[in-house]
Structure formats: structure tokens, C-alpha cells
Protein backbone atom coordinates (compact mmCIF):
# COMPACT_ATOMS: atom_id res chain seq x y z
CA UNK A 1 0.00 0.00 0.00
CA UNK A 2 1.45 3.31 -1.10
CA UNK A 3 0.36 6.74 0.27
CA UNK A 4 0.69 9.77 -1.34
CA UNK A 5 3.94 11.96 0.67
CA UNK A 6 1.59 14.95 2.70
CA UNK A 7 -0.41 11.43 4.08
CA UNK A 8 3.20 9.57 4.88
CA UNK A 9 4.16 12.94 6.65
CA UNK A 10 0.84 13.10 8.39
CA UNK A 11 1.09 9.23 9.78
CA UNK A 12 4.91 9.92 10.67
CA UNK A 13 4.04 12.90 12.92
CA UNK A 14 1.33 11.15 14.11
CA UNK A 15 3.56 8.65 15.41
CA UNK A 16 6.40 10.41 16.41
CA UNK A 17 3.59 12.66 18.87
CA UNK A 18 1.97 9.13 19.59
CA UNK A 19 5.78 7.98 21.02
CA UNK A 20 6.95 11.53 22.84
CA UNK A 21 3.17 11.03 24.38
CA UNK A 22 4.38 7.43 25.52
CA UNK A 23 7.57 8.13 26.67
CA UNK A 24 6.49 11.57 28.54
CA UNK A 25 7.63 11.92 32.21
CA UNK A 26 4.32 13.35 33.10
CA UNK A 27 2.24 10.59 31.82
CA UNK A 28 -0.44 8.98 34.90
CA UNK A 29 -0.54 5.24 35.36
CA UNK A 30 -3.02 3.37 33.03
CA UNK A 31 -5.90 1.94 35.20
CA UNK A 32 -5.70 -2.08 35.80
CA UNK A 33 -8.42 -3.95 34.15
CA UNK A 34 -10.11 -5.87 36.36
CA UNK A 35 -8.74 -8.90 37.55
CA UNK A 36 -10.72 -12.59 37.26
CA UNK A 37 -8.94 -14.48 40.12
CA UNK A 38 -7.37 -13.24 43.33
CA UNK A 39 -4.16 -15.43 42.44
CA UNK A 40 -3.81 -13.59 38.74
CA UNK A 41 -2.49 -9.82 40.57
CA UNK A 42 -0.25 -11.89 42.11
CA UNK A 43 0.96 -13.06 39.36
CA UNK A 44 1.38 -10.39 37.75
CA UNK A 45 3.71 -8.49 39.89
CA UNK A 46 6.43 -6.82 37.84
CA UNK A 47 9.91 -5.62 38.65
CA UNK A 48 8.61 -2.25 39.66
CA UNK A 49 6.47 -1.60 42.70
CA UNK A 50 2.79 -2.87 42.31
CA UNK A 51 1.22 0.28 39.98
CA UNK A 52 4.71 1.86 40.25
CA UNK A 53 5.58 3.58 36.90
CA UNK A 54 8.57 5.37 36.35
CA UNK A 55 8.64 8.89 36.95
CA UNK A 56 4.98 8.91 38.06
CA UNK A 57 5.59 9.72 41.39
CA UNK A 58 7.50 13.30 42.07
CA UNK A 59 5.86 14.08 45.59
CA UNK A 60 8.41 14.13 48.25
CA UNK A 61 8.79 11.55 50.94
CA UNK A 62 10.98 13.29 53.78
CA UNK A 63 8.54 16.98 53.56
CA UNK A 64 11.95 18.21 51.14
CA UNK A 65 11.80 19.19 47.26
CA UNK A 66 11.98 15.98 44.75
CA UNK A 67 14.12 16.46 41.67
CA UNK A 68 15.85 14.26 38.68
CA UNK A 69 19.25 13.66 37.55
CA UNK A 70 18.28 11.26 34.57
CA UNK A 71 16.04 8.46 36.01
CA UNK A 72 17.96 9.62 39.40
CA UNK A 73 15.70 11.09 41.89
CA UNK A 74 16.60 12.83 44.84
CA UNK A 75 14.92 14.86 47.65
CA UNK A 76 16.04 17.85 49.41
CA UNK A 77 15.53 18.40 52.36
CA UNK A 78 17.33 21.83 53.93
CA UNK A 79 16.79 22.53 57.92
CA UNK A 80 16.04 26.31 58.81
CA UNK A 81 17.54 26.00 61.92
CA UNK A 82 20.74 24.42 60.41
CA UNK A 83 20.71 21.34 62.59
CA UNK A 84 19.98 18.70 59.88
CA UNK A 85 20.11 19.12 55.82
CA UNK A 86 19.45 15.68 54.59
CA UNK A 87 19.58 14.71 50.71
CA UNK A 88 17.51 11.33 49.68
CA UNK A 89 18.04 9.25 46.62
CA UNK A 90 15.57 7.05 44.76
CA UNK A 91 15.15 5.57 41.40
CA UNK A 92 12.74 5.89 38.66
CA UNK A 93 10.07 4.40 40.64
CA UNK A 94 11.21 5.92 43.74
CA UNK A 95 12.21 3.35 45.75
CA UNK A 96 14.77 3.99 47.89
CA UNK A 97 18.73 4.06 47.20
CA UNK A 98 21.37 3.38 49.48
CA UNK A 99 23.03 7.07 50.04
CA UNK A 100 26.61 4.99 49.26
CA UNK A 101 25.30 5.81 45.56
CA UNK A 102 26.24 8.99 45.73
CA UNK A 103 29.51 10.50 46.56
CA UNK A 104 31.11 13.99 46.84
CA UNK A 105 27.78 15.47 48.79
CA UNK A 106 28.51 19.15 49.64
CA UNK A 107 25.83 21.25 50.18
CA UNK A 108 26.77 25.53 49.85
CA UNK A 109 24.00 27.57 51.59
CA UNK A 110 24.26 31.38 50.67
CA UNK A 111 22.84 33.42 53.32
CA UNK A 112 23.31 37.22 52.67
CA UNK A 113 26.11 36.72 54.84
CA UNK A 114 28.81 35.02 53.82
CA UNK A 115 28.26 31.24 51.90
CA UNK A 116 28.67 27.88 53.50
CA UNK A 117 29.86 25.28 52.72
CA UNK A 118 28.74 22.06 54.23
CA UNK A 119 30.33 18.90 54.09
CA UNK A 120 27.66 16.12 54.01
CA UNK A 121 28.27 12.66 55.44
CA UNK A 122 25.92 9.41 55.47
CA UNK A 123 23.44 8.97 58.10
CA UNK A 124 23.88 6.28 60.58
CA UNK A 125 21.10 4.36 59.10
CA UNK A 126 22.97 4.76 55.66
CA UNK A 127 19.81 6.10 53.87
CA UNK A 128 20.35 9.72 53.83
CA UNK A 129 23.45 12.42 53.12
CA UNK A 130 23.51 14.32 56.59
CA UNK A 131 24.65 17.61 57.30
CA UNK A 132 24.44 20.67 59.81
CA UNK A 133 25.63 24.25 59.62
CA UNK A 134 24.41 27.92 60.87
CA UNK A 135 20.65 28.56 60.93
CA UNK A 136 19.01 30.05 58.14
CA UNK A 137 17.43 33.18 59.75
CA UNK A 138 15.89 34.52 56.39
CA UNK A 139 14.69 31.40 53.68
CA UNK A 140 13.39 33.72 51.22
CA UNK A 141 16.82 34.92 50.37
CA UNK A 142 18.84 32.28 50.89
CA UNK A 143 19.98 30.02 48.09
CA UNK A 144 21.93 26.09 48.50
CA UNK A 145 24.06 24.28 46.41
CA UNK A 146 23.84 20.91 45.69
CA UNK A 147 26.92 19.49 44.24
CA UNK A 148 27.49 15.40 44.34
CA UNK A 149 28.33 12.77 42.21
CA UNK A 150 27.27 9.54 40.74
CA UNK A 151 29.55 7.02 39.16
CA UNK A 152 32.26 9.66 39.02
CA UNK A 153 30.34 11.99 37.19
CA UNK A 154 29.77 15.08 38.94
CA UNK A 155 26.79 17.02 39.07
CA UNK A 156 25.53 20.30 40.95
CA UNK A 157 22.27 22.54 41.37
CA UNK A 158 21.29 25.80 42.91
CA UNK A 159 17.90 25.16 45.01
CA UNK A 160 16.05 28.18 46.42
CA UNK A 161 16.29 27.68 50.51
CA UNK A 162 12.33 28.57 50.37
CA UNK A 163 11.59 25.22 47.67
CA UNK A 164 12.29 22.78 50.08
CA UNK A 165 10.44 24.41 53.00
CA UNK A 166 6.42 23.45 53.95
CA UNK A 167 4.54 26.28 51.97
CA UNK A 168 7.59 27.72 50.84
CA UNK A 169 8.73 29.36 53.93
């Protein structure tokens, strides 16, 4: 079957928007259909978490911000009072990642007064990057730098202080 070339264009675009549409980030979890027996949804677990689908979950875990490096996600959470920064990291379904995956943590908060720069470490549990500096007197100003690695490929981001805070404050 031949088609004349504006129709070939139009099918191509269509599928090249059907695909971006697939592969989209944003995209919500198709519903299950129904299941017949009990025993078939438990056979029919998947690698992923039951429903899990990758990047379909963005809403932070610990009350920080979520973001992405790649399929990477990790959540930030920054303490006003200085005590405890803690940075989380999960995969594309978020489920959780040993903090060993990262390396390199080092968290820069810029106050108006001078920056600084805090050293992170991993949390006795090993789940989270820990750190603690000066309190953060005003969040609307201040700024923090996220700089870390994973597999020896470094990687940094500038976070408003305010983004990671309950209502933005």
C-alpha cells in the first residue's frame, strides 16, 4: 500500500507525537483492568512496585523538594535552623537508594552573609546524606548548592532555601 507523501508525513508525525506522548515523564498510570482471580495480581507483579511507573511519582517523601538527575531522583531536604540538611536518593520508581550511591555530597547555603559550605556525610542508618551548619534566619533569600556525584560523574544545582520548605517558607 502506497500513500501519497503529505499522508506519509501526516502518519509519521502522528507517530512520532503518539511515542513523545508514551515516553512523557508526566504521563499517569493506566488503570488495571479488572482482575478474574485473586491469584492472577499476584501473578502479575512486575519488577517495579505494584502500579509503580517510572517517573509517576514526584511528591516528596521526607517533607523536602523531589528532583531528577536522569532516572535519578533525589529529595532535598534543607533545615532552617541548620541542625539537619538531609539529601535522599531514589530511582525511577522511587524506591529507595542506598546514600553509598552517591559520593562527593557538599551542600553551599548562601545566606546574605557570607556562603557555607557544608560537608555532608551518610546517616547512621545509611539512607540519607547528613549535614548541619548555621541557621538560616531569612529562607526567602537564601539560596543552597547541591553538588554530588554519581559514578564519578559530577553534578551540581542551585535550590532556592524557600523550595524545600512546607509552603515555601
Amino acid at each position: 500500500m502506497r500513500f501519497a507523501p503529505n499522508e506519509a508525513r501526516r502518519r509519521l508525525l502522528a507517530a512520532i507525537a503518539a511515542a513523545c506522548s508514551l515516553l512523557s515523564c508526566t504521563r499517569q498510570p493506566a488503570a488495571a483492568p479488572p482482575l478474574a482471580h485473586a491469584e492472577t495480581a499476584a501473578s502479575a507483579s512486575t519488577p517495579f512496585t505494584a502500579g509503580a511507573v517510572p517517573h509517576g511519582d514526584h511528591n516528596p517523601h521526607h517533607g523536602g523538594v523531589v528532583l531528577m538527575k536522569g532516572d535519578l531522583h533525589y529529595e532535598v531536604v534543607l533545615d532552617p535552623t541548620g541542625r539537619a540538611h538531609h539529601v535522599y536518593f531514589t530511582d525511577a520508581v522511587r524506591e529507595e537508594l542506598p546514600a553509598s550511591i552517591a559520593s562527593d555530597v557538599v551542600l553551599t547555603i548562601r545566606h546574605p552573609s557570607p556562603e557555607e559550605r557544608i560537608a555532608m556525610q551518610i546517616d547512621d542508618t545509611g539512607e540519607s546524606w547528613v549535614g548541619a551548619g548555621r541557621p538560616v534566619a531569612t529562607p526567602l533569600t537564601a539560596t543552597a548548592r547541591l553538588a554530588f556525584s554519581i559514578n564519578q560523574d559530577p553534578y551540581w544545582i542551585d535550590i532556592p532555601f524557600s523550595a524545600s520548605q512546607p509552603n515555601g517558607r
